[in-house]
C-alpha atoms as a PDB file:
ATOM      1  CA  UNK A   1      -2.194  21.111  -8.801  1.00  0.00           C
ATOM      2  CA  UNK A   2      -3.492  18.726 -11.566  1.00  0.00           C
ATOM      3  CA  UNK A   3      -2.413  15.986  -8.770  1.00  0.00           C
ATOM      4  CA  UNK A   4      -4.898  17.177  -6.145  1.00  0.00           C
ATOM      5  CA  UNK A   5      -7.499  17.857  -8.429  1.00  0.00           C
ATOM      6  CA  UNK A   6      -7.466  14.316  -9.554  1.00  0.00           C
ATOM      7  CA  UNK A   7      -7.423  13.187  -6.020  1.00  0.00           C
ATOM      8  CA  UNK A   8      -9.996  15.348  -4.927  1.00  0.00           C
ATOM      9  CA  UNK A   9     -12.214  14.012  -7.859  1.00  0.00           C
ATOM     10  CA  UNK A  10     -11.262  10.244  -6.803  1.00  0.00           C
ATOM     11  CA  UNK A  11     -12.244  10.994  -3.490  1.00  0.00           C
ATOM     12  CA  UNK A  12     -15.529  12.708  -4.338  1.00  0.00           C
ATOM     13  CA  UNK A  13     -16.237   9.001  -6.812  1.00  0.00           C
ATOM     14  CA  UNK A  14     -15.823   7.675  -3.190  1.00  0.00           C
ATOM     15  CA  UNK A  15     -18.181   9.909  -1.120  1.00  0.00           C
ATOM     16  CA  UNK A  16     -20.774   8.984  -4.108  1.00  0.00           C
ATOM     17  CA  UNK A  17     -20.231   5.720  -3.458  1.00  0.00           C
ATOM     18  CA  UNK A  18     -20.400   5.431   0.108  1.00  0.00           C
ATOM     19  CA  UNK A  19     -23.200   7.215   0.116  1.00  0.00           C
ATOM     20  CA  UNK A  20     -25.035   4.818  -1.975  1.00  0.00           C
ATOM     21  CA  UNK A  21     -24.186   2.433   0.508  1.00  0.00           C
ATOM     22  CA  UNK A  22     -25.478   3.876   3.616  1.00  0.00           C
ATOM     23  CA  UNK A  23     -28.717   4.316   1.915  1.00  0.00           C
ATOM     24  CA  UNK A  24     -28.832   0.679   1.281  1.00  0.00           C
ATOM     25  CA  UNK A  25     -27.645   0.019   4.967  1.00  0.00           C
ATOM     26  CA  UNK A  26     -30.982   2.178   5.935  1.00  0.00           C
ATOM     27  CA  UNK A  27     -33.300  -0.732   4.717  1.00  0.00           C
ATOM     28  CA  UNK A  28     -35.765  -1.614   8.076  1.00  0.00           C
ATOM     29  CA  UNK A  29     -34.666  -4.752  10.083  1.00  0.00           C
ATOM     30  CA  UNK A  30     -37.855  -6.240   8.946  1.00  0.00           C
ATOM     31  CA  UNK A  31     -38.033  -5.304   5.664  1.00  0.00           C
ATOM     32  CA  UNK A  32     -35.999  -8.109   3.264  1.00  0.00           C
ATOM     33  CA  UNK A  33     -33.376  -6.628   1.077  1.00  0.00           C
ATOM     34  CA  UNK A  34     -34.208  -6.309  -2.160  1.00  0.00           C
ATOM     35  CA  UNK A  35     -32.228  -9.325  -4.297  1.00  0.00           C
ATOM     36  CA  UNK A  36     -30.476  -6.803  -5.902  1.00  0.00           C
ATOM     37  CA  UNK A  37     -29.124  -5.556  -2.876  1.00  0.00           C
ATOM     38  CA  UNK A  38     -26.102  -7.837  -2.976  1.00  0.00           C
ATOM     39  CA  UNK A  39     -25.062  -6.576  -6.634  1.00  0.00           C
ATOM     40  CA  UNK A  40     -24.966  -2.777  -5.431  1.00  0.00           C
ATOM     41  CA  UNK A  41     -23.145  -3.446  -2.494  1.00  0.00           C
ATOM     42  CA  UNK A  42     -20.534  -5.144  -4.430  1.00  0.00           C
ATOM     43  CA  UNK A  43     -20.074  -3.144  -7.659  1.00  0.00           C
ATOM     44  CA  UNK A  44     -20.278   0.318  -4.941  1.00  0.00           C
ATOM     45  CA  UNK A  45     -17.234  -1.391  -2.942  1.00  0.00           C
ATOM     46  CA  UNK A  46     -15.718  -2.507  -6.318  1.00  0.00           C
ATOM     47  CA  UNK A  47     -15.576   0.739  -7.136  1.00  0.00           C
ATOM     48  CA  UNK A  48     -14.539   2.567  -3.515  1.00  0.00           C
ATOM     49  CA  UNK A  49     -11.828  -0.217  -3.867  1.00  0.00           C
ATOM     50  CA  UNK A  50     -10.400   0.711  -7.406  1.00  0.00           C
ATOM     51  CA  UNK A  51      -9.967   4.190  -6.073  1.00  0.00           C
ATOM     52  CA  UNK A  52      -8.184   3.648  -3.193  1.00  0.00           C
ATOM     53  CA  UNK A  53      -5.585   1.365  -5.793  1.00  0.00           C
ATOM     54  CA  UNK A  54      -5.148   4.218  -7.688  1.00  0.00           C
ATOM     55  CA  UNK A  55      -4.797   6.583  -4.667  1.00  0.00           C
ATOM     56  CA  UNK A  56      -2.516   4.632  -3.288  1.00  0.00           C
ATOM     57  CA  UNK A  57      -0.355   3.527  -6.102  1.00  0.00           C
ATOM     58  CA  UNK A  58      -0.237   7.269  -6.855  1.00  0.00           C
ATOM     59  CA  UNK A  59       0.741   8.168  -3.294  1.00  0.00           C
ATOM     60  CA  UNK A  60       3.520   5.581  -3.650  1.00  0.00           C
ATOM     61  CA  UNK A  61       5.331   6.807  -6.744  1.00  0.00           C
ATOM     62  CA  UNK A  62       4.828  10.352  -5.184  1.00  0.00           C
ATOM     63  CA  UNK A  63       5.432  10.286  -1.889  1.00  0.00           C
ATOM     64  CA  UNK A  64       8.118   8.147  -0.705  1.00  0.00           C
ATOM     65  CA  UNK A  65       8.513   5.367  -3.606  1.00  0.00           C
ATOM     66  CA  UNK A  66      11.717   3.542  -2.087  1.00  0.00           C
ATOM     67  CA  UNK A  67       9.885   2.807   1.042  1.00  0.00           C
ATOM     68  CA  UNK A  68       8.796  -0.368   1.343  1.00  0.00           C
ATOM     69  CA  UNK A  69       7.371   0.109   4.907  1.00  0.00           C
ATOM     70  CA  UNK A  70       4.500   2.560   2.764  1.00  0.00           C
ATOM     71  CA  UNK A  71       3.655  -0.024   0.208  1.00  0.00           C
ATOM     72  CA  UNK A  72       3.107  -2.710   2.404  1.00  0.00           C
ATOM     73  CA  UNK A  73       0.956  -0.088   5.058  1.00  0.00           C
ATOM     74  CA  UNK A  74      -1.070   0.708   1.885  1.00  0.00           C
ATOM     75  CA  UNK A  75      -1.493  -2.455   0.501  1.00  0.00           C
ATOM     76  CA  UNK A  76      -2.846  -3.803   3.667  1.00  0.00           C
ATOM     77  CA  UNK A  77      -4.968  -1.531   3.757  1.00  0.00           C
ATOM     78  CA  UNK A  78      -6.436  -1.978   0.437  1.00  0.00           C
ATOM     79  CA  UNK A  79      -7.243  -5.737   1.810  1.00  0.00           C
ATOM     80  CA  UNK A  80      -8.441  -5.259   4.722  1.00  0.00           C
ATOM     81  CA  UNK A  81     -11.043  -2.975   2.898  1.00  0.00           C
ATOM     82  CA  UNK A  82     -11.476  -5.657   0.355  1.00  0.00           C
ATOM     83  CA  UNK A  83     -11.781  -8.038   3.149  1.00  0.00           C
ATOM     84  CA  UNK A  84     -14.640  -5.642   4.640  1.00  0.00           C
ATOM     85  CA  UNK A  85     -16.393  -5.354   0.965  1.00  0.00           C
ATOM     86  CA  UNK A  86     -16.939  -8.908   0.545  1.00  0.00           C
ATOM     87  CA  UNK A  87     -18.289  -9.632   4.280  1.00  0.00           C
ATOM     88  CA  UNK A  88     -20.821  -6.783   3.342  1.00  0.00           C
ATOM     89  CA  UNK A  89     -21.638  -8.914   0.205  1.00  0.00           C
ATOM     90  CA  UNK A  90     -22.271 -12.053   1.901  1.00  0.00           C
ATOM     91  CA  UNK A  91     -24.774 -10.070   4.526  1.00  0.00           C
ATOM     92  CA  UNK A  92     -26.520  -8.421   2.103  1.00  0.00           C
ATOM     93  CA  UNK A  93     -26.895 -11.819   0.105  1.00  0.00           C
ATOM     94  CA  UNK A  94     -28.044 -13.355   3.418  1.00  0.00           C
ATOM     95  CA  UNK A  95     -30.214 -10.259   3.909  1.00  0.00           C
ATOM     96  CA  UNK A  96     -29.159 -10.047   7.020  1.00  0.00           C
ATOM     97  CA  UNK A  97     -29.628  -6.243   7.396  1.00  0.00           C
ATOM     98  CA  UNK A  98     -27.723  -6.103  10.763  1.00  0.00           C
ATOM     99  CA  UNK A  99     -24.938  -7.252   9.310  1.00  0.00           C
ATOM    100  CA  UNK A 100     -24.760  -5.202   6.747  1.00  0.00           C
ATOM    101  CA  UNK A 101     -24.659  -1.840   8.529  1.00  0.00           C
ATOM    102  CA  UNK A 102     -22.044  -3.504  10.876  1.00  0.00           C
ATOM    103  CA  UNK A 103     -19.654  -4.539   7.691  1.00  0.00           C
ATOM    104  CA  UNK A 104     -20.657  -1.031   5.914  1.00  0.00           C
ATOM    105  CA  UNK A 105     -19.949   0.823   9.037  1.00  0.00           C
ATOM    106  CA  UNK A 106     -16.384  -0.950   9.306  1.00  0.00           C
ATOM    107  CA  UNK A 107     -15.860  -0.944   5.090  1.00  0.00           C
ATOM    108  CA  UNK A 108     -16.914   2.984   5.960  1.00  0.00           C
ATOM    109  CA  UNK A 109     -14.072   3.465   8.618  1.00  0.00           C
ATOM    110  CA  UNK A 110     -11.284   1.790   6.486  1.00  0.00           C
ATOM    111  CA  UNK A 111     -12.060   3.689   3.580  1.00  0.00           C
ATOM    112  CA  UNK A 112     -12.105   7.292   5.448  1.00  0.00           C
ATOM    113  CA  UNK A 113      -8.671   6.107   6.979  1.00  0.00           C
ATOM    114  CA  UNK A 114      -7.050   5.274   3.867  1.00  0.00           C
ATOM    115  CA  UNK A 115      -8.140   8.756   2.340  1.00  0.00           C
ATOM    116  CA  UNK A 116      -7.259  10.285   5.688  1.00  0.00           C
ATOM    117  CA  UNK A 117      -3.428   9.245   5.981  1.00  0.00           C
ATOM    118  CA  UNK A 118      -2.674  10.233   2.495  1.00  0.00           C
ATOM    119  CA  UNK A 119      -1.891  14.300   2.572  1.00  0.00           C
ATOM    120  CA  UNK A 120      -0.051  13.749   6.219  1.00  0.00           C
ATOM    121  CA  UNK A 121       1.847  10.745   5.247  1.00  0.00           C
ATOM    122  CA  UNK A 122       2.707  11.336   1.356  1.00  0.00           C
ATOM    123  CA  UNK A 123       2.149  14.756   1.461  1.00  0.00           C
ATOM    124  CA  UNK A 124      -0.392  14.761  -1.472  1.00  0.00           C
END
């Protein structure tokens, strides 16, 4: 039980996060994005990303440990939403607000799928 608790708090630190981050994907087309805009998009994807690590390394050593098909499923996961994070960076230092939402969107999608194959896959 204290599992899923922690899990369920982990993935509400997420939905905080990702929340703050559609907000700053709402900025107007024409307005410019603020120069800070850049910094919250990467300490709010920093922190969606640390997360997931700890999800995952926690689904690992209680799911199915000895399988190394999981870790490496997991682990590319956890890049390819790094990979997402720092595109969304780079737009948002461009202020290129279209960009954003499209890298947000995506960095949105991987994150929800990593929480999403968790309980069916590892069973937690």
């Amino acid at each position: 039980m204290a599992l899923a608790n922690d899990l369920d708090d982990r993935r509400s630190g997420c939905q905080q996060q990702l929340m703050r981050l559609r907000i700053l994907a709402r900025s107007r087309e024409d307005a410019a994005l603020s120069r800070e805009a850049s910094s919250q998009v990467r300490d709010a994807t920093n922190a969606v990303i640390a997360e997931a690590e700890v999800m995952s390394r926690t689904a690992l050593r209680v799911g199915r440990p000895q399988e190394l098909q999981a870790e490496t499923f997991l682990w590319v996961r956890i890049a390819r939403l790094a990979a997402a994070a720092d595109r969304a960076v780079d737009a948002a230092r461009s202020r290129d607000v279209p960009a954003l939402r499209r890298h947000l969107r995506q960095f949105d999608a991987l994150t929800s799928a990593i929480w999403g194959v968790q309980h069916p896959s590892y069973g937690i």
